[in-house]
Protein backbone atom coordinates (compact mmCIF):
# COMPACT_ATOMS: atom_id res chain seq x y z
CA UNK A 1 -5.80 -22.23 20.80
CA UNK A 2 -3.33 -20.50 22.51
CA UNK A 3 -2.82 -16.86 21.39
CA UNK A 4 0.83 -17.17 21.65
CA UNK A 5 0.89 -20.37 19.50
CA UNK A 6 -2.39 -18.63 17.67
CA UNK A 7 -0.26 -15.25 17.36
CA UNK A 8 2.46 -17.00 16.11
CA UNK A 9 0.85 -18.74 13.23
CA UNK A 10 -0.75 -15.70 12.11
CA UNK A 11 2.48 -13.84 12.63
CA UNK A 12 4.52 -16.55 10.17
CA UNK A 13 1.96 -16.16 7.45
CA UNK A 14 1.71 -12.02 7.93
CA UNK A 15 5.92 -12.94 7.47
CA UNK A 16 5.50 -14.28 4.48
CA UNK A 17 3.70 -11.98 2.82
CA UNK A 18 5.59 -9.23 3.67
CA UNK A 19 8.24 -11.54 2.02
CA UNK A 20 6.57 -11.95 -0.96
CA UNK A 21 6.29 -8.01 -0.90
CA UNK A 22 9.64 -7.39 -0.70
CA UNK A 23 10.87 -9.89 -3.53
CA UNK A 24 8.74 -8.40 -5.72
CA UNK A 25 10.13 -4.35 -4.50
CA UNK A 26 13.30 -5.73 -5.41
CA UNK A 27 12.93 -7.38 -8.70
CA UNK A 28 10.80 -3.98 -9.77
CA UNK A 29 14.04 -2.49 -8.22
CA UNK A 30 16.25 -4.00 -10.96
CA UNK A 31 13.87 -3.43 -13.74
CA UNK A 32 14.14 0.32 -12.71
CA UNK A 33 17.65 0.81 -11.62
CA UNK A 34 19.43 -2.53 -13.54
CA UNK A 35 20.74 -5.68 -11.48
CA UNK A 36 22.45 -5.12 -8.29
CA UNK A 37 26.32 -5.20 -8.51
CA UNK A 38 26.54 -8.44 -6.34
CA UNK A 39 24.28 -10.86 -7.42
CA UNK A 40 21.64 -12.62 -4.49
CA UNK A 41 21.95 -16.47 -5.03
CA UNK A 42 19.54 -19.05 -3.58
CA UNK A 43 20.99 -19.49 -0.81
CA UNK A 44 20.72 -15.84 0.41
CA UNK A 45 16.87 -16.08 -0.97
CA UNK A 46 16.19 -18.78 1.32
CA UNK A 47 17.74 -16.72 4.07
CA UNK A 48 16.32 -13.35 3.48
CA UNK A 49 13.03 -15.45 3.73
CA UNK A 50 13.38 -17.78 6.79
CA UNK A 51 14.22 -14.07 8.45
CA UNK A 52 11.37 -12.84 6.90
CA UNK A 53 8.51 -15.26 8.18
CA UNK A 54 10.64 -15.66 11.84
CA UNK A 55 10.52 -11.72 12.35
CA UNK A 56 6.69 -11.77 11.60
CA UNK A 57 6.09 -14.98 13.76
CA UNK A 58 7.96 -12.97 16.58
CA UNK A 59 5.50 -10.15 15.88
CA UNK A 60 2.70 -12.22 16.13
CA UNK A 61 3.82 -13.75 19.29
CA UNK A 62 4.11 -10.31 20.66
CA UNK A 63 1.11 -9.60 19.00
CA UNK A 64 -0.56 -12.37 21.32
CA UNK A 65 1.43 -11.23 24.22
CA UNK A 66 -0.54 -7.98 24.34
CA UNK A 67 2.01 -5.77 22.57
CA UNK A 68 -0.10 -3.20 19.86
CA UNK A 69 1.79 -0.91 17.71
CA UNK A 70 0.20 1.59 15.00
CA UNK A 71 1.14 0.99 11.41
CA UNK A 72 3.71 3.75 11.72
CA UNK A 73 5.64 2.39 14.21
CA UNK A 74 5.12 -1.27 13.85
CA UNK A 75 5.53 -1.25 10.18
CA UNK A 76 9.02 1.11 10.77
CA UNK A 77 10.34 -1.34 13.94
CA UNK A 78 9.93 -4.81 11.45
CA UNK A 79 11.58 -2.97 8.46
CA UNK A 80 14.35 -2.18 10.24
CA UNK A 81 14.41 -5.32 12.01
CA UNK A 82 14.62 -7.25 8.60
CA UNK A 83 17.17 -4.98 7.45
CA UNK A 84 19.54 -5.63 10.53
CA UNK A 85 19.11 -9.25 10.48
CA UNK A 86 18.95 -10.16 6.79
CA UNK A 87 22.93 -9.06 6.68
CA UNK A 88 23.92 -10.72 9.92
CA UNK A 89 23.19 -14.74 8.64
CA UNK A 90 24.65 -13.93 4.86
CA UNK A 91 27.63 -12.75 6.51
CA UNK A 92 27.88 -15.68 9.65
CA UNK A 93 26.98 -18.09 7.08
CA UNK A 94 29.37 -16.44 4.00
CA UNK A 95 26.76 -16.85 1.44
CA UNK A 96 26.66 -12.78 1.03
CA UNK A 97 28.57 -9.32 1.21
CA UNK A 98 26.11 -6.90 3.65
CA UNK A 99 24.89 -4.65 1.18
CA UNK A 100 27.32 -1.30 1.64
CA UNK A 101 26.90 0.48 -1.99
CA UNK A 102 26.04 4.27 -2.74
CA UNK A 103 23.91 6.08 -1.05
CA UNK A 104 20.75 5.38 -4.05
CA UNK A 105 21.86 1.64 -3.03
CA UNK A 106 21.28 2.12 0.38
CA UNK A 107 18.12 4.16 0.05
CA UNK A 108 16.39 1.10 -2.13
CA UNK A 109 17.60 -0.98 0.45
CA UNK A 110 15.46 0.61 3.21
CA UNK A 111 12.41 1.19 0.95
CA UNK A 112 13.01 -2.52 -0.06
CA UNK A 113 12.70 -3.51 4.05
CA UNK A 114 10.07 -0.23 4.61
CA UNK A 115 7.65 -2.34 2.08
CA UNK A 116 8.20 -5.88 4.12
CA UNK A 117 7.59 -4.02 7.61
CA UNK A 118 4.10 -2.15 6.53
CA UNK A 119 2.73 -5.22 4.44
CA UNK A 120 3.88 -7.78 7.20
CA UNK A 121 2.44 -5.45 10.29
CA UNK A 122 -0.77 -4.73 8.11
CA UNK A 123 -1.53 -8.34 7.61
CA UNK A 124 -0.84 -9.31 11.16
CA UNK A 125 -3.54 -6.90 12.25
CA UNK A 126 -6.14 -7.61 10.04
CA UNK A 127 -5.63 -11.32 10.52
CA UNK A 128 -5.67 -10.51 14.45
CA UNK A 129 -8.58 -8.23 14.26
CA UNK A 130 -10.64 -11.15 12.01
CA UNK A 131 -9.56 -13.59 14.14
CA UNK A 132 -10.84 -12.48 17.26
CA UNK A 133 -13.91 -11.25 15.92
CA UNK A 134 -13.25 -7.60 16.16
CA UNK A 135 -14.06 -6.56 12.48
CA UNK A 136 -16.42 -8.57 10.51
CA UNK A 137 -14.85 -9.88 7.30
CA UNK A 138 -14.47 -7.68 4.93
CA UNK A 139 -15.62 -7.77 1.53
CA UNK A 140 -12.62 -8.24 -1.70
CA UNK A 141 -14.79 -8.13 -5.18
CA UNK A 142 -13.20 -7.51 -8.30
CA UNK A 143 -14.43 -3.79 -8.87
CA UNK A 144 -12.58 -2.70 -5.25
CA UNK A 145 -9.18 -3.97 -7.01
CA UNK A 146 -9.76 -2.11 -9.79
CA UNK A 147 -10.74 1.02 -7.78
CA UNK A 148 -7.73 0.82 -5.87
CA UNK A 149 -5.41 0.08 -8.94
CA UNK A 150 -7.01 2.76 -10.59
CA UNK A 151 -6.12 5.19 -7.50
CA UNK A 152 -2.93 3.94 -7.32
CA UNK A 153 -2.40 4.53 -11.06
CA UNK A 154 -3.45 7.97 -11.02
CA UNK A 155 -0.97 8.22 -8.06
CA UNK A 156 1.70 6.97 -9.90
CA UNK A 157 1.09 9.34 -11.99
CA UNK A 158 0.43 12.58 -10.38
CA UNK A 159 0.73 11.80 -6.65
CA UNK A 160 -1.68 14.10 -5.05
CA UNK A 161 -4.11 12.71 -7.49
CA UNK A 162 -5.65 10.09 -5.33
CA UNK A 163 -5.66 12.01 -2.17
CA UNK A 164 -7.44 14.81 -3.73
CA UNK A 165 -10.05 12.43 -5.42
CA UNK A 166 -10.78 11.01 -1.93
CA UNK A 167 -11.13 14.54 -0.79
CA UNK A 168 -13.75 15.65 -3.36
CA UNK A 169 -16.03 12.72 -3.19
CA UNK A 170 -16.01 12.40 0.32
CA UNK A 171 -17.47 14.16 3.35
CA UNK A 172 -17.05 14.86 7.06
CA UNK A 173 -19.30 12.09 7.50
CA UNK A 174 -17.55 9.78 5.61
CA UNK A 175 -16.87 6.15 7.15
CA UNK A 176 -12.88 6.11 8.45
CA UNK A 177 -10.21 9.20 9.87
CA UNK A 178 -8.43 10.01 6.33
CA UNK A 179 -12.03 9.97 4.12
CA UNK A 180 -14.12 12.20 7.00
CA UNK A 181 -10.85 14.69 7.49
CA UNK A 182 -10.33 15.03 4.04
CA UNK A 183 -13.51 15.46 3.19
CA UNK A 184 -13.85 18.60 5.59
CA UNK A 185 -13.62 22.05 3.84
CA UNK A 186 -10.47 22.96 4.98
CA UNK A 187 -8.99 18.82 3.35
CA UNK A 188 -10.67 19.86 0.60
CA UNK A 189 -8.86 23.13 -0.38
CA UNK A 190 -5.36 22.06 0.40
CA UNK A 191 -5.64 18.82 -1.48
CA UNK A 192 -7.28 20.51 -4.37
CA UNK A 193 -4.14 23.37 -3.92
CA UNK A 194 -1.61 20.24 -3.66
CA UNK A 195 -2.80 18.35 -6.81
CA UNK A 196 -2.51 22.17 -9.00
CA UNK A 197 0.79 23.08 -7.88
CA UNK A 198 2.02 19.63 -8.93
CA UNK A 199 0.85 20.14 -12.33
CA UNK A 200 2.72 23.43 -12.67
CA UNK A 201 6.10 22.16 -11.03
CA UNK A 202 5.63 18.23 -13.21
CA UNK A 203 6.61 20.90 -16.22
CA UNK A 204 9.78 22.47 -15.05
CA UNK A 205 12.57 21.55 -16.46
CA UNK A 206 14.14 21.41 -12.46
CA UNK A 207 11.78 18.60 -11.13
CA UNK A 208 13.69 15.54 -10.76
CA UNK A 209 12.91 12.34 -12.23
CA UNK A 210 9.36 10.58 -10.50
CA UNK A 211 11.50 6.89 -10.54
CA UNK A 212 14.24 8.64 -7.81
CA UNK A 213 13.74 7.28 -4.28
CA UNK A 214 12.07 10.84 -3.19
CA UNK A 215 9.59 10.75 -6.27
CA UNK A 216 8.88 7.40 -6.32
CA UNK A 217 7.93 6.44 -2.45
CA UNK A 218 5.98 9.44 -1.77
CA UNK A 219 4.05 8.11 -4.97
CA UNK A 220 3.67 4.04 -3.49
CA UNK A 221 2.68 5.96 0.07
CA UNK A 222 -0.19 8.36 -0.90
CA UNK A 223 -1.33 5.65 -3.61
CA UNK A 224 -1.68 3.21 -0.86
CA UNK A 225 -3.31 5.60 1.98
CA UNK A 226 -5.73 6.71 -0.78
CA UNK A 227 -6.61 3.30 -1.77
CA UNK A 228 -7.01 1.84 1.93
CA UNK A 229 -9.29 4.76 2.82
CA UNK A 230 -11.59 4.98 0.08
CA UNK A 231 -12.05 1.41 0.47
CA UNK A 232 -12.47 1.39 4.16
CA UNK A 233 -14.73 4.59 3.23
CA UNK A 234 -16.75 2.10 1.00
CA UNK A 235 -16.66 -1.17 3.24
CA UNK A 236 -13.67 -3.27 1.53
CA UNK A 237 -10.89 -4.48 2.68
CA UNK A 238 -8.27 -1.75 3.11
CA UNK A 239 -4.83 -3.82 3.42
CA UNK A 240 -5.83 -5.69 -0.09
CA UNK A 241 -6.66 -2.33 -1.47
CA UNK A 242 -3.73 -0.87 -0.24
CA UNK A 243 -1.17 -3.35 -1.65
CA UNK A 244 -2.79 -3.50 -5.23
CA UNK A 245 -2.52 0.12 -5.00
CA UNK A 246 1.29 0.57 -4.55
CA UNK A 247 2.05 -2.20 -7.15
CA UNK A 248 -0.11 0.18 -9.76
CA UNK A 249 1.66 3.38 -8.49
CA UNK A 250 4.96 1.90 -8.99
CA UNK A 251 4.06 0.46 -12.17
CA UNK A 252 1.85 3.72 -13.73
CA UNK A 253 5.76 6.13 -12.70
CA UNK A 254 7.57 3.74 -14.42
CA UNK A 255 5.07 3.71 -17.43
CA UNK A 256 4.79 7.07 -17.20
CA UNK A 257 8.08 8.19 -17.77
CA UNK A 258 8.36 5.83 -20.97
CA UNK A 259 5.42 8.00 -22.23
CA UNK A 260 7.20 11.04 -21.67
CA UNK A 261 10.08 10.08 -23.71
CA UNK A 262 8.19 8.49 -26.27
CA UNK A 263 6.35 11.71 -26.93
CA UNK A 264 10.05 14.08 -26.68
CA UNK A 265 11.08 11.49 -29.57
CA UNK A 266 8.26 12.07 -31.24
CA UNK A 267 7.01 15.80 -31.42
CA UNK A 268 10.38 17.04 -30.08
CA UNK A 269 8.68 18.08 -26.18
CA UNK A 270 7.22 16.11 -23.79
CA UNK A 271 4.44 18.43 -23.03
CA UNK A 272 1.98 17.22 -25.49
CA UNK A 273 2.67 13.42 -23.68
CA UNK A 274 2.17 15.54 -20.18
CA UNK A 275 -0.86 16.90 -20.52
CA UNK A 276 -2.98 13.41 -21.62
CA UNK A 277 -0.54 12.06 -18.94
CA UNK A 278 -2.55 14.91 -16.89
CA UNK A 279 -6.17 13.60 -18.20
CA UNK A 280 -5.23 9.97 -17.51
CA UNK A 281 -4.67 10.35 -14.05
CA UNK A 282 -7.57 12.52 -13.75
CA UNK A 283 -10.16 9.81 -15.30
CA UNK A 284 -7.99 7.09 -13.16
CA UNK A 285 -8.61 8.94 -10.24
CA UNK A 286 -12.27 9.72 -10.81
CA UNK A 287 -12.81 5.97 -11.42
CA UNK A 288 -11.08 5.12 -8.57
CA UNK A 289 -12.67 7.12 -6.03
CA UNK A 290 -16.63 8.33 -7.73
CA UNK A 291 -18.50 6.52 -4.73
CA UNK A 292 -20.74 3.09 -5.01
CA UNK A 293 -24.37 4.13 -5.45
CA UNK A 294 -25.81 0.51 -4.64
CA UNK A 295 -28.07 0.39 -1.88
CA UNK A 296 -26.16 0.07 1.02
CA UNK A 297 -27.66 -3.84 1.82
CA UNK A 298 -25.33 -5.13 -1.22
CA UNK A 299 -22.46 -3.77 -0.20
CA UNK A 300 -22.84 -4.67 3.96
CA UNK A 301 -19.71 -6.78 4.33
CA UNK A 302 -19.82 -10.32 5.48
CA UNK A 303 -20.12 -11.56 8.76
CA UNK A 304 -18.52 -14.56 10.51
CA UNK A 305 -20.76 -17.62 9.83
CA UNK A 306 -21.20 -18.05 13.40
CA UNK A 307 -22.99 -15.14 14.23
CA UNK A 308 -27.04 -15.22 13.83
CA UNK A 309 -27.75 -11.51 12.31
CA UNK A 310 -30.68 -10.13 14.27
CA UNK A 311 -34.48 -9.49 12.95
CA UNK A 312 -35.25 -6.07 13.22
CA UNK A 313 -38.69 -6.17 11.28
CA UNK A 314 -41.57 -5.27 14.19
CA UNK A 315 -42.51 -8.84 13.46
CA UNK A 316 -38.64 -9.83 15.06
CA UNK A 317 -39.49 -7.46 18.03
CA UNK A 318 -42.47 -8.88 18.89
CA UNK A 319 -41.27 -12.58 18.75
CA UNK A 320 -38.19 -10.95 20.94
């Protein structure tokens, strides 16, 4: 196939998801913050998504064109992309106001459009990278979800709690750039410093609430790199990791804080509910990120059926 045609096709369905991502960001949105003062109809639905799967087509076609962006970049350009144009046809078309509320509006509005442009570039290149045979296909089992919810939890949580987990069970040998940097000495100490200042400040009464845009995306970010490297670390799919991971960080804040008032209400301080909130996202992090001891032959991820593996037994060499 054409890779413009086959760029485009991946591109659409990298669209959708990233789609599908942000829906979701913005119904969690309104569980957080309440409904949005002007209601989104179906018409603006169906327009947010035909913008949504054409920007990621367009990707892909650029994609195919020879145009590579990092995450950063690539993930940042498409968010804002989708931002600009997801205002322009609701106002052309007067099925919408363009979204001009307060400034905690307009923040959830980016992060909303942030989440669309990392999940839709993140899917385009691991589609790509599949599809022309760069990476073998990686393996998705049910145990590397859990690992990654359970580092996203512990994120959630305590948000240097998954990055310091990676750091302590890894080493500068470790498979992939965040495992083998953080698992240097010098990784080591100032994630291990990170995750005991947070406990100190997480009990001052100054520390603003973990469900604000600046607690809450710092949370969904470090839950998601921590996630994505232990599994690359470990030889599973990192997007897939990654995504389950932010949907547990998001979820474990908002649980989180529940707890915390549940236990003021109850023994009159929230300390008592902070400190098993402490040794939850310390076992959740230790689950997430304690490293697979199975020989390495059943975890080797699985190849594209086309390709023969070779016979390395001295038998093999001597037929060769």
């Amino acid at each position: 196939m054409n890779p413009l045609a086959s760029g485009f096709l991946r591109g659409a369905a990298s669209g959708a998801a990233g789609t599908t991502a942000l829906v979701a960001t913005s119904y969690l949105d309104s569980a957080i913050r309440g409904p949005r003062r002007t209601p989104v109809g179906l018409p603006a639905r169906l327009t947010d998504a035909a913008t949504g799967v054409g920007l990621g087509a367009l990707a892909g076609v650029l994609r195919g064109a020879g145009v590579r962006l990092s995450a950063l970049v690539g993930g940042t350009l498409l968010g804002l992309a989708a931002m600009a144009a997801s205002e322009g046809p609701r106002t052309v078309l007067r099925i919408g106001d363009p979204q001009r509320g307060s400034a905690p509006d307009l923040v959830a509005d980016a992060v909303r459009h942030l989440v669309y442009g990392v999940t839709t570039h993140t899917t385009l290149v691991g589609l790509s990278r599949v599809a022309e045979r760069r990476e073998p296909l990686p393996v998705t089992n049910a145990s590397a979800l859990l690992r990654a919810a359970a580092i996203g939890a512990a994120s959630g949580s305590r948000s240097t709690a998954g990055v310091a987990a990676l750091a302590l069970t890894s080493s500068p040998e470790s498979p992939g750039p965040v495992a083998s940097r953080l698992g240097g000495r010098t990784g080591t100490a100032l994630s291990s410093l990170a995750a005991a200042g947070e406990l100190v400040a997480d009990q001052l009464p100054t520390t603003p609430s973990r469900l604000n845009p600046s607690g809450l995306v710092p949370r969904a970010l470090l839950g998601a790199t921590s996630a994505a490297a232990l599994a690359r670390r470990d030889g599973h799919d990192p997007a897939l990791a990654g995504l389950v991971a932010v949907g547990a960080a998001i979820g474990a804040a908002v649980l989180g804080v529940r707890w915390r008032a549940a236990a003021q209400r109850r023994w009159g301080s929230d300390r008592p509910g902070a400190v098993l909130e402490d040794a939850a996202a310390a076992l959740l992090a230790y689950a997430g990120a304690r490293r697979d001891e199975r020989p390495a032959a059943a975890r080797r991820v699985r190849r594209d059926p086309g390709v023969v593996p070779r016979d390395t037994s001295p038998d093999g060499a001597a037929r060769r």
